[in-house]
Protein backbone atom coordinates (compact mmCIF):
# COMPACT_ATOMS: atom_id res chain seq x y z
CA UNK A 1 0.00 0.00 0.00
CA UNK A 2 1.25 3.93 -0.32
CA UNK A 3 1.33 6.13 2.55
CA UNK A 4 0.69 9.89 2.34
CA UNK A 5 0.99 12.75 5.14
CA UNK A 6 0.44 16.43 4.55
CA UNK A 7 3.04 18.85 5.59
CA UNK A 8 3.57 22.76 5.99
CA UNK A 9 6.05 24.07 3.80
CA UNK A 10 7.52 27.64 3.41
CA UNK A 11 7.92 27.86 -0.48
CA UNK A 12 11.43 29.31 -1.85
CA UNK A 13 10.26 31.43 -3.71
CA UNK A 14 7.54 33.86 -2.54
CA UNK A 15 7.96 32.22 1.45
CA UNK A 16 4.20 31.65 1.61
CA UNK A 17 3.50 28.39 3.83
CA UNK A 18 0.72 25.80 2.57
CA UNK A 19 0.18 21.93 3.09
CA UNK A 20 1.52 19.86 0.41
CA UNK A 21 0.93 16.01 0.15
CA UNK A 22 3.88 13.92 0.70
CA UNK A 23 4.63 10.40 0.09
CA UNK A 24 5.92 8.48 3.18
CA UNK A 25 5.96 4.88 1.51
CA UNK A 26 4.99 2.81 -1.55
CA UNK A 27 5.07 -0.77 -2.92
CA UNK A 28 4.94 -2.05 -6.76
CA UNK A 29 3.61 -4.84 -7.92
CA UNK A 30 3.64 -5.98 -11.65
CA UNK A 31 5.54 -5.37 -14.82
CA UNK A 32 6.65 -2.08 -15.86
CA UNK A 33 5.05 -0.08 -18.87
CA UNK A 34 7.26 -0.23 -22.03
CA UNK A 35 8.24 3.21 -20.92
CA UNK A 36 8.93 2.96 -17.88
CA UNK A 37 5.85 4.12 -15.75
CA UNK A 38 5.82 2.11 -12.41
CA UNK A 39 3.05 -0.72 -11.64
CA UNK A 40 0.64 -0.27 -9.40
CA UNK A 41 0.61 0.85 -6.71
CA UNK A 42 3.35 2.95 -6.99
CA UNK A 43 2.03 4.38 -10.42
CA UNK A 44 -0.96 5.93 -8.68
CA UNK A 45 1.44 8.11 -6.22
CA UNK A 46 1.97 10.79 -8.94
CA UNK A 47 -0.15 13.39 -7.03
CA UNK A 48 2.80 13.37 -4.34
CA UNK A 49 5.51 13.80 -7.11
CA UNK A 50 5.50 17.22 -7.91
CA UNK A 51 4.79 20.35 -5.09
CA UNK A 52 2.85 23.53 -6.33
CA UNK A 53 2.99 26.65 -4.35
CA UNK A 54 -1.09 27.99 -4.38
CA UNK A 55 0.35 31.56 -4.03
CA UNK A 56 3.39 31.90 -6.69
CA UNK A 57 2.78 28.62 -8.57
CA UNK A 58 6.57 27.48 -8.07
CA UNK A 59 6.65 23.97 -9.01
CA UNK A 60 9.61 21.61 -7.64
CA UNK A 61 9.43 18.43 -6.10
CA UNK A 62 9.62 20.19 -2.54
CA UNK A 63 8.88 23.30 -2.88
CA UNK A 64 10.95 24.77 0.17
CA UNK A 65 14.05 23.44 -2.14
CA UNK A 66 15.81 26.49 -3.17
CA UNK A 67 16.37 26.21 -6.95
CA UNK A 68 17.69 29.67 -8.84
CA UNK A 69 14.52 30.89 -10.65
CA UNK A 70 14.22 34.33 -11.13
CA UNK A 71 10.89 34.78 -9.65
CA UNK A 72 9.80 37.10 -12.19
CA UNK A 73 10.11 33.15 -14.34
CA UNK A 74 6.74 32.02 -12.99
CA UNK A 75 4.84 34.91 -14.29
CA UNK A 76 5.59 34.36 -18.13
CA UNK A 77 2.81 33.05 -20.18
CA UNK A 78 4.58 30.16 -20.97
CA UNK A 79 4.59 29.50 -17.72
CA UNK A 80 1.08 30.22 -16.98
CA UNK A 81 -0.66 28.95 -19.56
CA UNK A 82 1.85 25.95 -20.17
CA UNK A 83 2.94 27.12 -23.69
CA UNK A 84 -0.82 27.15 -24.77
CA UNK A 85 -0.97 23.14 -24.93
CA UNK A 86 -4.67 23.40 -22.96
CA UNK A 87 -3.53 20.72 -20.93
CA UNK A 88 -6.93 19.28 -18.80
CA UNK A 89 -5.52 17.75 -16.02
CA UNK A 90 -4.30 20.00 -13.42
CA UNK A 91 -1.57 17.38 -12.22
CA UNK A 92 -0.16 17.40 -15.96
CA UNK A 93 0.12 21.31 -15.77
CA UNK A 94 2.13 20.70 -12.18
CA UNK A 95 4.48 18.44 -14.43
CA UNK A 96 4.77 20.69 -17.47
CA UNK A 97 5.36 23.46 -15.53
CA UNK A 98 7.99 21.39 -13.59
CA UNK A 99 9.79 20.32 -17.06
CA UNK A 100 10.07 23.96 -17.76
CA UNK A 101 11.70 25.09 -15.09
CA UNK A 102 14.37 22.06 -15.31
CA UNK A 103 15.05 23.08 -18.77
CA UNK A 104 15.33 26.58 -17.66
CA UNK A 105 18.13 24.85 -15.50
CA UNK A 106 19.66 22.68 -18.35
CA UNK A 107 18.73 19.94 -16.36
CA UNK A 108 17.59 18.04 -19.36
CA UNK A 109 16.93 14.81 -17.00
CA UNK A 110 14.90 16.23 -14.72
CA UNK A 111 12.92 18.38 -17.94
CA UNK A 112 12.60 14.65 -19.75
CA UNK A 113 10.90 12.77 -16.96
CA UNK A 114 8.88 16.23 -15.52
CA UNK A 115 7.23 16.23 -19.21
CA UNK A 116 7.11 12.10 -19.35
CA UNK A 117 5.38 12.37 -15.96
CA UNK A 118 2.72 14.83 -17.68
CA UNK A 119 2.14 12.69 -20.54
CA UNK A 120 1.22 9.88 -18.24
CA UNK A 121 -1.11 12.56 -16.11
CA UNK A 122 -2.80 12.72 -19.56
CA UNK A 123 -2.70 9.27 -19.65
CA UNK A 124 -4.96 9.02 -16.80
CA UNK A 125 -7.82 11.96 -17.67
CA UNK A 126 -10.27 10.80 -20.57
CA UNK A 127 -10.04 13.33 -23.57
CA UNK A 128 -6.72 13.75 -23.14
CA UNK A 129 -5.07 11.79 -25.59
CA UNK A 130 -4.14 14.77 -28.00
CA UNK A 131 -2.46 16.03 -25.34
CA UNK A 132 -0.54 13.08 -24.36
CA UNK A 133 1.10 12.49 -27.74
CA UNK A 134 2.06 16.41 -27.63
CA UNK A 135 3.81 15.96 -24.39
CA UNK A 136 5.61 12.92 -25.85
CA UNK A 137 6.55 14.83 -28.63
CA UNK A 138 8.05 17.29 -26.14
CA UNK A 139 9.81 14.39 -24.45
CA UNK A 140 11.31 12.69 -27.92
CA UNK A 141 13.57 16.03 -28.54
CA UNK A 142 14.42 15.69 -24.79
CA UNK A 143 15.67 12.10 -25.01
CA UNK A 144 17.24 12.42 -28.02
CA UNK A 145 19.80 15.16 -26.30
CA UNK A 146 19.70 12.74 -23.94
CA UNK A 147 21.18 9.86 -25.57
CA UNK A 148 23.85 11.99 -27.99
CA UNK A 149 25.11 14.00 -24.97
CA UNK A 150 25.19 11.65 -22.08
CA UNK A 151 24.37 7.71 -23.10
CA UNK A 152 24.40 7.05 -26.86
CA UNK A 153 24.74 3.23 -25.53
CA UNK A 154 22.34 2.90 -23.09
CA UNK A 155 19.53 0.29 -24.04
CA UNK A 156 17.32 1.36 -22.08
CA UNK A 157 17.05 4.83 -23.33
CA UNK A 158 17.20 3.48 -26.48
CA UNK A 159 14.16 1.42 -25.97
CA UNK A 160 12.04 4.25 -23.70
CA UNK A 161 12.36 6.14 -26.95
CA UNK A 162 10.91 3.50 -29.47
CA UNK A 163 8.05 3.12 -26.94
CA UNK A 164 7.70 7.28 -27.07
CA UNK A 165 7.36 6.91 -31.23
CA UNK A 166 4.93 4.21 -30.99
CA UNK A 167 2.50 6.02 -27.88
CA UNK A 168 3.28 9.31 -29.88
CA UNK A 169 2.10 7.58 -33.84
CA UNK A 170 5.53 7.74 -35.27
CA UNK A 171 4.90 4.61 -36.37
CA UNK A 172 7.38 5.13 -40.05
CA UNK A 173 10.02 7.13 -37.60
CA UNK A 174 10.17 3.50 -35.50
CA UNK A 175 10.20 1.27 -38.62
CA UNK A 176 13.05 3.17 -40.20
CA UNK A 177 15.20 3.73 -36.98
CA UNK A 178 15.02 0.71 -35.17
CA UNK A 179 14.18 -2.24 -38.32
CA UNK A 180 18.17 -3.01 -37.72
CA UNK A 181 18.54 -2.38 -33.83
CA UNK A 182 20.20 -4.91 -31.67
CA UNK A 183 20.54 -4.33 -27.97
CA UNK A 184 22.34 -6.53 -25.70
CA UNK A 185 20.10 -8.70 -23.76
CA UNK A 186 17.56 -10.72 -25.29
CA UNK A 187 14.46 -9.49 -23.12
CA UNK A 188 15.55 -6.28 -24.84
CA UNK A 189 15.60 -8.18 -28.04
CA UNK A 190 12.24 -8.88 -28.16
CA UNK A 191 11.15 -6.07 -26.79
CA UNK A 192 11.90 -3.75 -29.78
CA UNK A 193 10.15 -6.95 -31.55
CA UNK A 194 6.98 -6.29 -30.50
CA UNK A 195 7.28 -2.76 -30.68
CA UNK A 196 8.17 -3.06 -34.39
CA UNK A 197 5.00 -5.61 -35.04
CA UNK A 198 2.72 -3.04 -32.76
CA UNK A 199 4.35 -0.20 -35.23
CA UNK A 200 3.15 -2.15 -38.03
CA UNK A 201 -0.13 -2.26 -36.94
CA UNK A 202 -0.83 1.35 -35.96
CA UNK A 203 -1.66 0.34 -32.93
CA UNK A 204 0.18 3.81 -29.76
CA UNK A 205 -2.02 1.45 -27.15
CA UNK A 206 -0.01 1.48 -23.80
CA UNK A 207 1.98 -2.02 -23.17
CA UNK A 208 3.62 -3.95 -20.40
CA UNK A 209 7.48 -5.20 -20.11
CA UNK A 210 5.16 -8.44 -19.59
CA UNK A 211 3.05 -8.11 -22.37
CA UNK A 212 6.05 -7.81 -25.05
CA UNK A 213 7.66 -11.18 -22.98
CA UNK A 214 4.19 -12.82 -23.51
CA UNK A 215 4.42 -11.97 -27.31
CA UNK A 216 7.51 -14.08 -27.91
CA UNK A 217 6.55 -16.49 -25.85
């Protein structure tokens, strides 16, 4: 089971103290999503990953972290209105506004999993599919920098991204780049199997680590 407690914090920014949920403890059972997104129960703690300040709207993961934004930052409209995307969930808005302040930082880690985390907030609100693909977009150039900056050989980079072109309909993008990829374990093997024979289907559904083991089975 997850435990929550609420807390007062002082934010950094504008030193206004609210209650903000935290997460005290969490379990996971299952397989994985093909990228990445914790089983339950753990997947359904997401509320308690990312702290908004109700009277500045600074976004960090605890908001009494001190973090270098200018605070004039949080009034921008890009900012406000998260770059126009008309985002429905409020807990994807948290995230996106979370990703932009880590790429304000050139912390292009924390930006790819703050706008990851809002594509699977999306995820989870009907009618927001349109805006889940956007976000994945978003998180594509992200991982790309990613892997030709800081892991060009990491597999499992590699594969997180073929999983963001299939969930994002780059279906011909995933054909092309990945018909010749070989990784270096076999459950990755046949992993970027089934996300080639998914490609070739049309089908962006979401998928377990299990459910592409399954396949070859």
């Amino acid at each position: 089971m997850s435990r929550f407690t609420e807390i007062e914090l002082k934010c950094a920014m504008c030193k206004k103290t609210s209650r903000q949920r935290v997460l005290l403890s969490t379990s996971c059972f299952g397989s994985p999503d093909l990228d990445l997104r914790p089983a339950p129960l753990q997947r359904h703690t997401m509320s308690a990953w990312a702290q908004e300040c109700p009277g500045c709207g600074y976004v960090a993961a605890s908001i009494n972290d001190e973090s270098g934004v200018e605070p004039g930052r949080l009034g921008r409209e890009d900012y406000v209105t998260c770059s126009g995307l008309g985002l429905g969930s409020g807990l994807a808005e948290r995230f996106y506004r979370q990703y932009l302040l880590a790429l304000d930082a050139g912390d292009i880690e924390q930006a790819f999993s703050a706008i990851l985390h809002a594509a699977w907030a999306c995820d989870d609100k009907a009618g927001e599919g349109e805006n889940a693909v956007k976000c994945r977009k978003i998180a594509l150039v992200l991982i790309d920098r990613l892997i030709e900056e800081k892991a060009p050989h990491n597999d499992s980079l590699r594969l997180q991204r073929a999983d963001l072109l299939r969930r994002a309909g780059e279906f011909g993008l995933l054909l092309e780049q990945y018909k010749d990829a070989v990784f270096h374990s076999e459950l990755h093997n046949r992993i970027i199997a089934f996300q080639l024979r998914k490609a070739k289907m049309g089908d962006a559904r979401r998928y377990t680590v299990r459910s592409a083991e399954r396949d070859a089975e």
